[in-house]
Structure formats: C-alpha cells, structure tokens
N, C-alpha and C. Protein backbone atom coordinates (compact mmCIF):
# COMPACT_ATOMS: atom_id res chain seq x y z
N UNK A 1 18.43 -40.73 -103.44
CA UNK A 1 18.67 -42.15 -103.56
C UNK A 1 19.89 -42.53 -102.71
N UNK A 2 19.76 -44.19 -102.00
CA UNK A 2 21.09 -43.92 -101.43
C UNK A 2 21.53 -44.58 -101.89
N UNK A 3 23.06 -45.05 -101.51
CA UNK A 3 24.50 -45.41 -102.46
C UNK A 3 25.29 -46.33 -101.23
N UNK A 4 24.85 -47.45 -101.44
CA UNK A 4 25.38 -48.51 -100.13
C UNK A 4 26.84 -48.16 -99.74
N UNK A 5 27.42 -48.11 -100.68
CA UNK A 5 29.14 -47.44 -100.80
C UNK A 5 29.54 -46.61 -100.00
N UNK A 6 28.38 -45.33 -99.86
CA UNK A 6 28.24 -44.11 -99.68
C UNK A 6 28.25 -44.20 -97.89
N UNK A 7 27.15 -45.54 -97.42
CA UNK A 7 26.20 -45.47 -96.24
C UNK A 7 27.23 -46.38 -95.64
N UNK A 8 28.02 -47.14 -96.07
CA UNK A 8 29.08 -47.40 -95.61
C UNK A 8 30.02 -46.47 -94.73
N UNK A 9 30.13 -45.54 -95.84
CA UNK A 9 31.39 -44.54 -94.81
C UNK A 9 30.70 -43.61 -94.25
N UNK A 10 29.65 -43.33 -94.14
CA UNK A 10 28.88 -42.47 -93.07
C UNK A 10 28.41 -43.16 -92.35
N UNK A 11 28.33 -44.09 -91.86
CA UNK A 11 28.48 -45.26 -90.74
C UNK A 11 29.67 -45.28 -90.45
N UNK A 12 30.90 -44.97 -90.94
CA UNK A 12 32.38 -44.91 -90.21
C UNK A 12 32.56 -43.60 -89.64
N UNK A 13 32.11 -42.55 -90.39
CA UNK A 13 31.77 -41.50 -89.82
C UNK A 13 31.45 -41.40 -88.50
N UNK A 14 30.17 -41.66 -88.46
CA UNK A 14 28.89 -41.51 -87.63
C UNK A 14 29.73 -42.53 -86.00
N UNK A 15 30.12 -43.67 -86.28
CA UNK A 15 30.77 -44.19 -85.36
C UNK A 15 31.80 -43.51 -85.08
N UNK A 16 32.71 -42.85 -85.83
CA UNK A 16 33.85 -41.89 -85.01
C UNK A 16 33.87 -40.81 -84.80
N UNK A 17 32.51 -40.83 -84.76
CA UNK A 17 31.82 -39.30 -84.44
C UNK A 17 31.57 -39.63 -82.76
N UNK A 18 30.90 -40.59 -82.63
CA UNK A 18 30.24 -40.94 -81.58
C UNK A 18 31.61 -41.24 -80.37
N UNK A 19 32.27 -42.26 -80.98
CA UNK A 19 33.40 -42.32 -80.14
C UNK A 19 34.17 -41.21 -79.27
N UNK A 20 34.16 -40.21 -80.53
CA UNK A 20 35.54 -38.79 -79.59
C UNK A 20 34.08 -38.54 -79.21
N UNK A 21 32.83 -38.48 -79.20
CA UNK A 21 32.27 -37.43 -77.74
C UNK A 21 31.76 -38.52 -76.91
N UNK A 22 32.27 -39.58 -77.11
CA UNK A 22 31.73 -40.42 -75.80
C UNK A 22 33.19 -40.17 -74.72
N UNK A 23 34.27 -40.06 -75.53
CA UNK A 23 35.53 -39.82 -74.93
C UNK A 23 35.93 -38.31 -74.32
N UNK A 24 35.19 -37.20 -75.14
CA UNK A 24 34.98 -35.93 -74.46
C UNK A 24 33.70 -35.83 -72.96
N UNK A 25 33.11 -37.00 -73.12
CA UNK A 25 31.83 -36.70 -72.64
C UNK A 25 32.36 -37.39 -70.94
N UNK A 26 33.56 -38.32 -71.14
CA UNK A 26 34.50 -38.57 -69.83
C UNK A 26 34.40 -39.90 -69.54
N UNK A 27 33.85 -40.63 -71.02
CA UNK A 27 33.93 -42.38 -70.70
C UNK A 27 34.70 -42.77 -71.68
N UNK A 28 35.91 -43.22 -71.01
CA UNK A 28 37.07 -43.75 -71.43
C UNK A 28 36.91 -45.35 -72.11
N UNK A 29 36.13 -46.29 -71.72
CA UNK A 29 36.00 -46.77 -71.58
C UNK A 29 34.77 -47.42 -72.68
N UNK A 30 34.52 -48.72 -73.19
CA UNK A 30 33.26 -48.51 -74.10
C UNK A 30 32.54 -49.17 -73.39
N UNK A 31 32.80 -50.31 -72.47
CA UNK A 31 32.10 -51.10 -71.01
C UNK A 31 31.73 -50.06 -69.98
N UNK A 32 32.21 -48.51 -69.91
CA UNK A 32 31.55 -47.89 -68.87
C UNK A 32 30.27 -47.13 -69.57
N UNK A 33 30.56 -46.72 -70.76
CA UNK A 33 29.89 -45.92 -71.65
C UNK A 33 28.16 -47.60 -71.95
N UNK A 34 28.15 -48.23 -72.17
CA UNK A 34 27.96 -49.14 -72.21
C UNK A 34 26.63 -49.54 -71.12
N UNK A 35 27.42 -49.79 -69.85
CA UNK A 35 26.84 -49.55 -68.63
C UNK A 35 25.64 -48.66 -68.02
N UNK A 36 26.19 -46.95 -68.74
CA UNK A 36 25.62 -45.89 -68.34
C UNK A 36 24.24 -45.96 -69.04
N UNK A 37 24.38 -46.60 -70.31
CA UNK A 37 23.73 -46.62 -71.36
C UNK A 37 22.69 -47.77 -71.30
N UNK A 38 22.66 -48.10 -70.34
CA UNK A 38 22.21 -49.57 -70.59
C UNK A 38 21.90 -50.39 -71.65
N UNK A 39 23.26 -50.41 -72.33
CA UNK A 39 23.20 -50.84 -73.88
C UNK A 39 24.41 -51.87 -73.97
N UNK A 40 24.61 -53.09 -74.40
CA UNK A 40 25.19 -53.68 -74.40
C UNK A 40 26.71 -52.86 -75.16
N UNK A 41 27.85 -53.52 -74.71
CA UNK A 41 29.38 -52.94 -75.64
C UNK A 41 28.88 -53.07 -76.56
N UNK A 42 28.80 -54.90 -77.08
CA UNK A 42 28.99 -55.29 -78.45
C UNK A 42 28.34 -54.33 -79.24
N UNK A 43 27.05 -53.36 -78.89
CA UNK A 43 26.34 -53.37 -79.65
C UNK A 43 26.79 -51.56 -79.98
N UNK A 44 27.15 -50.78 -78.50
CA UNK A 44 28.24 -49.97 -78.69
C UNK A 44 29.73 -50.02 -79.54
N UNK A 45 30.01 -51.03 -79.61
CA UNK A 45 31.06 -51.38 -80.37
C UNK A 45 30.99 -51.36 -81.80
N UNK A 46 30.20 -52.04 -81.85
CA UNK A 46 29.93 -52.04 -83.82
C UNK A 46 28.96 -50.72 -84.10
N UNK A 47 28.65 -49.73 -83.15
CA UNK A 47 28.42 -48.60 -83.66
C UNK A 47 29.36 -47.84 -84.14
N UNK A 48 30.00 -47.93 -83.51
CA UNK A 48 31.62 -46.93 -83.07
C UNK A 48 32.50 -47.47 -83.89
N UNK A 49 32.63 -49.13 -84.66
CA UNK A 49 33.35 -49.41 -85.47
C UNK A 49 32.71 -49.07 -86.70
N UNK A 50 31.67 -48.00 -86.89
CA UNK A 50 30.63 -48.19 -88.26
C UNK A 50 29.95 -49.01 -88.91
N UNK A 51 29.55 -50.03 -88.32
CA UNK A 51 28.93 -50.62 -88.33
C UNK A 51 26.89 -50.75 -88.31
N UNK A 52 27.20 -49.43 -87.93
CA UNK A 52 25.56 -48.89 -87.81
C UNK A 52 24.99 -49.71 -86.20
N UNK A 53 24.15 -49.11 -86.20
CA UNK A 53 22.92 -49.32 -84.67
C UNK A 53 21.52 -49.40 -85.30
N UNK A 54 20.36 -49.84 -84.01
CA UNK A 54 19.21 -49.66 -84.39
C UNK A 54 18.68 -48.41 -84.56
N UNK A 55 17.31 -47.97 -84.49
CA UNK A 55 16.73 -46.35 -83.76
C UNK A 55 16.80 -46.69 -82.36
N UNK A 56 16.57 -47.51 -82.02
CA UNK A 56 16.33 -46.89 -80.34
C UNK A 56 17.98 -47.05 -79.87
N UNK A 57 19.20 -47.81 -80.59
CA UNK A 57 20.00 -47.50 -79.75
C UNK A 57 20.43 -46.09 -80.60
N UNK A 58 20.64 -45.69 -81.45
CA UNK A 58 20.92 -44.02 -81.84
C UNK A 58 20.40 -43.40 -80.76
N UNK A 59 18.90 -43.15 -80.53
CA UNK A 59 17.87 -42.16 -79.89
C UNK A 59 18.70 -42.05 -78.58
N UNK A 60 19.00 -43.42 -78.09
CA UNK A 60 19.97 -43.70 -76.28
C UNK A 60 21.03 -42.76 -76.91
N UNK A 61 21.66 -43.01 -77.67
CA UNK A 61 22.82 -42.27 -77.69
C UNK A 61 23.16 -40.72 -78.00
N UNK A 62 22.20 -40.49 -78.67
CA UNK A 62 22.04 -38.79 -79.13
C UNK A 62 21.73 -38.33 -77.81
N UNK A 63 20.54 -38.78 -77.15
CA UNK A 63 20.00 -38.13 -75.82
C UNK A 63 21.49 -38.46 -75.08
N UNK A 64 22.15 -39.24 -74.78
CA UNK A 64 23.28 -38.90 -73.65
C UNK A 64 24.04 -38.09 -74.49
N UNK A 65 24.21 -37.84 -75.68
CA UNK A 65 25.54 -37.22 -76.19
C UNK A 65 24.55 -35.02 -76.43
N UNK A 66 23.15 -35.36 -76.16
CA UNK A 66 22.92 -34.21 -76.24
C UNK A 66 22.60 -33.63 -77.43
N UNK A 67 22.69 -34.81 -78.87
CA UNK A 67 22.55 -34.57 -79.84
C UNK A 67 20.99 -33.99 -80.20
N UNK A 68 20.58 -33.47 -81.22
CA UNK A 68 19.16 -33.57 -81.64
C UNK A 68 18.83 -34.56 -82.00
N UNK A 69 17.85 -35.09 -81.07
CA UNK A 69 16.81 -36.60 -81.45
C UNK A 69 16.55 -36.67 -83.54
N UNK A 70 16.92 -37.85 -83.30
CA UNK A 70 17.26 -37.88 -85.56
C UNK A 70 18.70 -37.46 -86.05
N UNK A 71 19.41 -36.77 -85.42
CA UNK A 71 20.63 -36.35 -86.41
C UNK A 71 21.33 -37.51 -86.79
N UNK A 72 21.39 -38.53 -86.61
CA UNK A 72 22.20 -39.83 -86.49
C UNK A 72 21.81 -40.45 -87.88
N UNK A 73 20.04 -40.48 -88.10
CA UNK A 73 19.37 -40.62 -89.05
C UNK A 73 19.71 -39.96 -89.65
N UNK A 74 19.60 -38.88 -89.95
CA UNK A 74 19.66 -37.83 -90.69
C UNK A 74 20.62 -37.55 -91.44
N UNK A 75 22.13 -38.46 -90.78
CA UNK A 75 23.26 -38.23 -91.47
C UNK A 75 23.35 -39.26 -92.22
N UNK A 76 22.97 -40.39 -91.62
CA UNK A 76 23.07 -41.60 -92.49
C UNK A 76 22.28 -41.92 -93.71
N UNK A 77 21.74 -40.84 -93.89
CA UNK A 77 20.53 -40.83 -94.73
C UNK A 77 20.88 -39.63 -95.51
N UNK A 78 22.07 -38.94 -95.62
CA UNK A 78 22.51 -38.11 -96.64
C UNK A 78 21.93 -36.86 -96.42
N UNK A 79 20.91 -36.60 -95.12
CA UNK A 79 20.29 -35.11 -95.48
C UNK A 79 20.93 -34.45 -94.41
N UNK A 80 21.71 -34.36 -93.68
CA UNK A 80 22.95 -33.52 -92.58
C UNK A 80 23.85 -33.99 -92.83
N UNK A 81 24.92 -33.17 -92.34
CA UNK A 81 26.31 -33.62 -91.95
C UNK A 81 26.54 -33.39 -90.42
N UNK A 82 27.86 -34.03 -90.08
CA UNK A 82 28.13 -33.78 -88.64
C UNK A 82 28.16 -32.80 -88.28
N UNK A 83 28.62 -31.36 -88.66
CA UNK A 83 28.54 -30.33 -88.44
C UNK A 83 27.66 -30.23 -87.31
N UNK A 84 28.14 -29.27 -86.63
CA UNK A 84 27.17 -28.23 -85.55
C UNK A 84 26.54 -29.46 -84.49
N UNK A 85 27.41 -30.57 -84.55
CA UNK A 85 27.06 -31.74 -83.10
C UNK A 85 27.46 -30.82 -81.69
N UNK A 86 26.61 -30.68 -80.82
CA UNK A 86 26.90 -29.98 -80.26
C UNK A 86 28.18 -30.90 -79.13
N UNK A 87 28.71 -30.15 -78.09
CA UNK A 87 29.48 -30.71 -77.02
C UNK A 87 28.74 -31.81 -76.15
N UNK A 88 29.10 -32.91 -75.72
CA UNK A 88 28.95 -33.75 -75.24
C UNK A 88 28.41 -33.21 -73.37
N UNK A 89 27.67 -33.29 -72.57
CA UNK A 89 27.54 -33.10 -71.41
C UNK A 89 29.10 -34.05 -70.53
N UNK A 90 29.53 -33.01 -69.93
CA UNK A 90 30.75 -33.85 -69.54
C UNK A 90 29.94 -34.66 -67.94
N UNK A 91 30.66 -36.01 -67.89
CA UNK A 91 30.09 -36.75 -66.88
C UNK A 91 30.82 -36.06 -65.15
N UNK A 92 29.96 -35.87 -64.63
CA UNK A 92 29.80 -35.53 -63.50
C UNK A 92 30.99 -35.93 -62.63
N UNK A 93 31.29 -37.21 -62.49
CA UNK A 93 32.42 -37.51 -61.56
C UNK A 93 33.59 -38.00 -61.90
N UNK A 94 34.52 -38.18 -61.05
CA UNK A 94 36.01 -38.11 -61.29
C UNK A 94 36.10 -39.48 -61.59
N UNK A 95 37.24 -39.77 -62.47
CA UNK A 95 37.40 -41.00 -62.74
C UNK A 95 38.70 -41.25 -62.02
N UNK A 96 38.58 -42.48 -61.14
CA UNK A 96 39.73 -42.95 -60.28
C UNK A 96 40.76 -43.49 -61.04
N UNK A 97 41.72 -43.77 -60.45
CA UNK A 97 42.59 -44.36 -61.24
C UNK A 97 43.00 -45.79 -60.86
N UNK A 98 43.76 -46.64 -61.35
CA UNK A 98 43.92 -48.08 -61.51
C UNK A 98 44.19 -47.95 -60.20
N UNK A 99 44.63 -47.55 -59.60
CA UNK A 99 45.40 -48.24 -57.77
C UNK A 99 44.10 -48.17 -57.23
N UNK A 100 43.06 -46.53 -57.13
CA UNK A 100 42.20 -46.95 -56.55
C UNK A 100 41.40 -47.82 -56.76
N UNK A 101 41.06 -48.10 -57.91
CA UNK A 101 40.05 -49.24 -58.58
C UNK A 101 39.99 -50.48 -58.09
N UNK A 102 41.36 -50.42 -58.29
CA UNK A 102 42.24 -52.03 -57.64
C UNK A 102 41.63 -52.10 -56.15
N UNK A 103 41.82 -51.65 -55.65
CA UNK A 103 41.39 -50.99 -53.60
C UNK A 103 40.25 -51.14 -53.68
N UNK A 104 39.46 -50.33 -54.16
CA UNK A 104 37.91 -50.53 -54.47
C UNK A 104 37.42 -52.00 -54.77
N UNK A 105 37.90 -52.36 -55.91
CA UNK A 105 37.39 -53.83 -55.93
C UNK A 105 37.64 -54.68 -54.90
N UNK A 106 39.00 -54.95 -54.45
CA UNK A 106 38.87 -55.78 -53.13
C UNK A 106 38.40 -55.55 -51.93
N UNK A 107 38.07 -54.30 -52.06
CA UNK A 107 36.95 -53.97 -50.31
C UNK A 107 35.55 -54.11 -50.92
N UNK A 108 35.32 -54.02 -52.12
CA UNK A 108 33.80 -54.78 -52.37
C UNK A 108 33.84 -56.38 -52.31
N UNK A 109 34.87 -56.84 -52.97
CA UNK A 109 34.65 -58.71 -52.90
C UNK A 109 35.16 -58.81 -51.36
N UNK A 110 35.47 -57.94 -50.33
CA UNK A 110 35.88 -58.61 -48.89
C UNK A 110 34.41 -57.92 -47.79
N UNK A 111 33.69 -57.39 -48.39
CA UNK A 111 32.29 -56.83 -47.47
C UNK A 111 31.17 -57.70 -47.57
N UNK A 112 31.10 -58.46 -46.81
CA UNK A 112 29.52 -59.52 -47.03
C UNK A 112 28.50 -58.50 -46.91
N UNK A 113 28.05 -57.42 -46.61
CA UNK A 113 26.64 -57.65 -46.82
C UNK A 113 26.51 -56.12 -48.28
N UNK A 114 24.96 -56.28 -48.55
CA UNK A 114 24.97 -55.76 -49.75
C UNK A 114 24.99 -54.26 -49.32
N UNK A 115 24.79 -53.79 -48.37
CA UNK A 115 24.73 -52.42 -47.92
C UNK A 115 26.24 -51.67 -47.54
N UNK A 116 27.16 -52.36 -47.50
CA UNK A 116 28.86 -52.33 -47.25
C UNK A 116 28.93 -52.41 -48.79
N UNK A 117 28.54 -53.23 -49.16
CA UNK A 117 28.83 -52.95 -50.89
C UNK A 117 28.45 -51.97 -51.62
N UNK A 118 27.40 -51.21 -51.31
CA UNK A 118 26.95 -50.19 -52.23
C UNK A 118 27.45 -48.96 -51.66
N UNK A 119 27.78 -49.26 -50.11
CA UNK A 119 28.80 -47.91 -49.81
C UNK A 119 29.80 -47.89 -50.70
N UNK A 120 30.87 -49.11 -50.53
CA UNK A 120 31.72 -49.22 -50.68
C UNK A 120 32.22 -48.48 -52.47
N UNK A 121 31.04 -49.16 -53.50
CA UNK A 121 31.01 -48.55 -54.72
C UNK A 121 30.91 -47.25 -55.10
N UNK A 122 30.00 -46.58 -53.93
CA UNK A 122 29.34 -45.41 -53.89
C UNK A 122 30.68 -44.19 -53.74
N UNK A 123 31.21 -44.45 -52.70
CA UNK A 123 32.39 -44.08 -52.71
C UNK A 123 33.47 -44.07 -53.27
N UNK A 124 34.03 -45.49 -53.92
CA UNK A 124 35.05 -45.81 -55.00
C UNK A 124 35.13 -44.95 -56.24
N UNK A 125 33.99 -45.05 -56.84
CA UNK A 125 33.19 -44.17 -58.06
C UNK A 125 33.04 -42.90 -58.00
N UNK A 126 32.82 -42.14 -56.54
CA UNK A 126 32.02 -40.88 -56.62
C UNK A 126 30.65 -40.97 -56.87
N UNK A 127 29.53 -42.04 -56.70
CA UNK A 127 28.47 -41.95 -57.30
C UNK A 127 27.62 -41.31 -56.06
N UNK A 128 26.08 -41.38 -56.49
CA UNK A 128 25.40 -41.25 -55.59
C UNK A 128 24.72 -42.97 -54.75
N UNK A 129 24.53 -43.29 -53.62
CA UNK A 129 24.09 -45.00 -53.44
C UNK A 129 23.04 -45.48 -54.41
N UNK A 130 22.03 -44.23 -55.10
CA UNK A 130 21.09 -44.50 -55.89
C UNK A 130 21.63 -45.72 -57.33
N UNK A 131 22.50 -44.95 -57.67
CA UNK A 131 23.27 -45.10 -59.06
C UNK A 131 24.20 -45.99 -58.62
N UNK A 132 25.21 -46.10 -57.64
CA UNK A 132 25.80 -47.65 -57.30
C UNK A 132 24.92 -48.80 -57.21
N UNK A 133 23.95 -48.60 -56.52
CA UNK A 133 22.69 -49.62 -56.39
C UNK A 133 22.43 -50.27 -57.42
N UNK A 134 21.86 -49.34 -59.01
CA UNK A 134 21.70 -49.84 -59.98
C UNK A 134 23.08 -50.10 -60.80
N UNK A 135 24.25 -49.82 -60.65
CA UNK A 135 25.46 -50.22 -61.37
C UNK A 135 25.44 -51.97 -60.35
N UNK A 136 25.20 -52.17 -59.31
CA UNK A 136 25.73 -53.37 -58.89
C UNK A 136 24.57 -54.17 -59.25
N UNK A 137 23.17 -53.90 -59.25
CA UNK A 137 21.94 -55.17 -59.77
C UNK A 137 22.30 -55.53 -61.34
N UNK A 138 23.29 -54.62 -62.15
CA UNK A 138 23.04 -54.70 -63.16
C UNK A 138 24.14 -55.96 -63.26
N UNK A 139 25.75 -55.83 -62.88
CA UNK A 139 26.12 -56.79 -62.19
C UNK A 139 25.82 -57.82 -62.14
N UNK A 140 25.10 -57.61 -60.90
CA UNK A 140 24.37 -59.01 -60.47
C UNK A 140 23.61 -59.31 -61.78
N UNK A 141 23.02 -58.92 -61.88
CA UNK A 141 22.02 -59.53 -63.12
C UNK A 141 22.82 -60.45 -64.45
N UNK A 142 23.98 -59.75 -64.48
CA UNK A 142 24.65 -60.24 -65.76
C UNK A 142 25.17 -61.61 -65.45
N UNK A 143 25.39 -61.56 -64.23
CA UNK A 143 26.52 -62.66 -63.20
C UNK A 143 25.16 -64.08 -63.14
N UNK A 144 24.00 -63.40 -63.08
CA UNK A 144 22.68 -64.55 -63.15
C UNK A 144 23.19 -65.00 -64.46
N UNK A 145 22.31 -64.21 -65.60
CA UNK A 145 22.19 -64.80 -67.14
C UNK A 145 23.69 -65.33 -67.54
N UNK A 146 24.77 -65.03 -66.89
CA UNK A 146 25.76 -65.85 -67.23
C UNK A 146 25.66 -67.38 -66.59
N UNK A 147 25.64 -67.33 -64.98
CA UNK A 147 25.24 -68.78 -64.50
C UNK A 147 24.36 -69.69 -65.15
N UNK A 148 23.19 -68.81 -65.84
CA UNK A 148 22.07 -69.78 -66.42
C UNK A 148 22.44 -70.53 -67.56
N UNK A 149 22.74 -69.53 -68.48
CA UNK A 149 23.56 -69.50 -69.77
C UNK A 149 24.52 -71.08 -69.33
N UNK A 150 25.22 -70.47 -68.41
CA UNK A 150 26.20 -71.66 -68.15
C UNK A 150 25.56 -73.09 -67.80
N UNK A 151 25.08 -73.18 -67.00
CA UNK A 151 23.76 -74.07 -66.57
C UNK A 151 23.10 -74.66 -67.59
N UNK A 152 23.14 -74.34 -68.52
CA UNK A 152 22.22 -74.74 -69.73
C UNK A 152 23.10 -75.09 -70.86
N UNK A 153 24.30 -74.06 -70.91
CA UNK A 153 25.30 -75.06 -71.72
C UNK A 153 25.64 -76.39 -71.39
N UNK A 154 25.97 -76.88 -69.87
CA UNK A 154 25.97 -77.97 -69.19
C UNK A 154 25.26 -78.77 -69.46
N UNK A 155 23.87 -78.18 -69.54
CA UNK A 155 22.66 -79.30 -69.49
C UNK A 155 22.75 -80.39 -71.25
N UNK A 156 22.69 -78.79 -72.02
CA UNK A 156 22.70 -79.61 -73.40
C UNK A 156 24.03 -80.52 -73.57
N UNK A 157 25.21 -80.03 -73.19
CA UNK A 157 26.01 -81.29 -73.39
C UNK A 157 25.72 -82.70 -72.88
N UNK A 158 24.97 -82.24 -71.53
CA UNK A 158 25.16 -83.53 -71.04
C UNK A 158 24.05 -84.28 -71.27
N UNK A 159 22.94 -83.85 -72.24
CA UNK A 159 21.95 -84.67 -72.94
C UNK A 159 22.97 -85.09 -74.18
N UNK A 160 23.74 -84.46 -74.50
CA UNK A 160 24.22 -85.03 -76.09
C UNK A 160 24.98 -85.69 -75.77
N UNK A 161 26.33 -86.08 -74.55
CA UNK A 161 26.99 -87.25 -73.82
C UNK A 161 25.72 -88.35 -73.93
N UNK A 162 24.59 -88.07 -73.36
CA UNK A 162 23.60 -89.27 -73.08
C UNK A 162 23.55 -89.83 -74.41
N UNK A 163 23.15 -88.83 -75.23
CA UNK A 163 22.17 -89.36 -76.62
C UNK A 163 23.81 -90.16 -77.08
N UNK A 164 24.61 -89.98 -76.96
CA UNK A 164 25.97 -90.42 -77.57
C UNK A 164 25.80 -91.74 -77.31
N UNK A 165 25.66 -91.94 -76.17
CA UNK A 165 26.15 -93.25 -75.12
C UNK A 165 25.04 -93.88 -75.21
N UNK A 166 23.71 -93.50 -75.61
CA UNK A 166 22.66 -94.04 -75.88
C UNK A 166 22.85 -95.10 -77.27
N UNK A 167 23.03 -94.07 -78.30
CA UNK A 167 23.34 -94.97 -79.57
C UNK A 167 24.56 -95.98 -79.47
N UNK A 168 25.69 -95.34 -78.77
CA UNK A 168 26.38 -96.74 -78.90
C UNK A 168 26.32 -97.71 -78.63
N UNK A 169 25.15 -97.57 -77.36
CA UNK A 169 25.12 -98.65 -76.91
C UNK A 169 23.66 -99.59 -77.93
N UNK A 170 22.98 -98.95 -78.75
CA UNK A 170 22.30 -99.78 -79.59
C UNK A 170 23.15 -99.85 -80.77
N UNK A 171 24.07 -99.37 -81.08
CA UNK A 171 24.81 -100.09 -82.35
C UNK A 171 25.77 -101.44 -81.62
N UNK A 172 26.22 -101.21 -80.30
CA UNK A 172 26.93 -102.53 -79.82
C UNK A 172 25.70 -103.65 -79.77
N UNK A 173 24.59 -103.48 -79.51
CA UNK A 173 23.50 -104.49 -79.42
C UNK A 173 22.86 -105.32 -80.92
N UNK A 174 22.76 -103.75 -81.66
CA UNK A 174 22.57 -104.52 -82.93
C UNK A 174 24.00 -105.10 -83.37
N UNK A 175 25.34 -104.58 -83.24
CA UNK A 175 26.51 -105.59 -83.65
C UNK A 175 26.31 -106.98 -83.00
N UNK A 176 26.10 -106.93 -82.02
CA UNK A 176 26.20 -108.30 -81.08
C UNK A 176 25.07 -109.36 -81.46
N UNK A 177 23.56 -108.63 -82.18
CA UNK A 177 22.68 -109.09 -82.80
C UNK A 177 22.73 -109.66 -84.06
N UNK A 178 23.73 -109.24 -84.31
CA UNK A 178 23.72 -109.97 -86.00
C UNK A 178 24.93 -110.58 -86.18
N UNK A 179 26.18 -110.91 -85.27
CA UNK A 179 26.77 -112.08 -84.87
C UNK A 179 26.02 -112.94 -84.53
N UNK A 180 25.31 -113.30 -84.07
CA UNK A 180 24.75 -114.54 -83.65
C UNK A 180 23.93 -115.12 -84.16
C-alpha cells in the first residue's frame, strides 16, 4: 500500500538522486542537462526538486543516467531502493569555461551565415557539427515559439484594447442617449 507521506520523500530522494549523477555525469548545469535531454528544465527541475516526473521523462532519464529502465518506478513505488544505481556515463567533452563561452558567444552573434555558426559552436563546445547543428535548431526553434507566443500575446491585448474602446464608446452613446 502506498503512504502519500512516504512518496513524498522518495520523490526528494529520487530527485537528489538524479541531481549528483547528472552532476557526476558532467552537466553542471540543469539548462545543459535539459538540452541534452530534450526535456524541458522546468520539467527537469521539479524532478530534481522532488517533485516527481512522468514515465517517459524517468525512462529519458534512467537511459542517459544508465540506470535500469523502471528503477525510478520502482523506487517510488516502495519495491527498490537507490542502492546499486550504477555510475553515470561521464559526458564526453570538456566543459569551457566562462571567458571562453563569453568568446564563443560573440563570434556566433558576429558570423552571418549558418555554416560559420555551426563551426563556430562546434568548436566552442567540443562537439561534433552533427550535434551543434541540432543544439542550434533547437535554439532556433525556441527563439520561433517565443516570437509567436509573443505575437499572440500582442494580438490578444490588442483585441481587448479594442473590445475596451469598443464598449466605451457604447456606454458614452447610450449616456449621451438618455440625456436627451
């Protein structure tokens, strides 16, 4: 039987479980970890704060952390413990540091075309152009649904300015209507 009380702190567990081997595993970071993952922070975040995840984001995360597919379940569900999680696959490349980063970013925002850019990342990072390629569409992609997002916040205000200016102007008509 479970014990909400209980599933509580094995969800705090389970999130600071996940955290030190996302941090052994060489992502400092919960926006890079995030990225790799193609899983949103927020949603990394409130794992890692105990908060619990879905199955498919556990399953993403056991498979990068190397875990056995279910242990995540399995703990949260009272029939394992953390025990015997194995070591995290450590990530492949070096992580730069703030000066280069800094350098890196402004020779990507000063290269017009997209092929100077994916060098440019490719190199900054240590990646392969494959994996810069998809770190920068993803980027781009976010940089869209934010414009739209934005675009559309715009839009609805500026129907609800209308609808505003709409009614006042029939309550000034009916005022002016029933003076006379």
């Amino acid at each position: 039987m479970r014990h909400p009380e209980r599933m509580v702190d094995r969800k705090a567990l389970l999130g600071s479980a996940v955290r030190n081997a996302r941090k052994k595993a060489g992502f400092n970071t919960l926006q890079e970890w995030a990225a790799h993952l193609d899983i949103s922070d927020r949603t990394l975040g409130d794992l890692e704060r105990g908060h619990g995840a879905g199955p498919n984001t556990l399953a993403d995360v056991e498979n990068a952390l190397g875990w056995n597919p279910g242990k995540s379940r399995r703990f949260l569900d009272g029939e394992e413990d953390l025990e015997d999680m194995p070591a995290p696959p450590q990530r492949a490349q070096a992580e730069p540091d703030d000066d280069a980063r800094g350098r890196a970013a402004v020779k990507v925002l000063l290269q017009p075309t997209l092929a100077d850019l994916l060098a440019e990342a490719s190199a900054a990072y240590q990646v392969d152009p494959a994996e810069a390629e998809d770190w920068l569409l993803r980027v781009l992609t976010i940089r869209r649904k934010a414009r739209e997002r934005d675009g559309q916040d715009q839009a609805v205000a500026e129907r609800a300015r209308q609808t505003a200016a709409a009614r006042s102007r029939q309550r000034q008509a009916q005022t002016g209507q029933t003076r006379s």
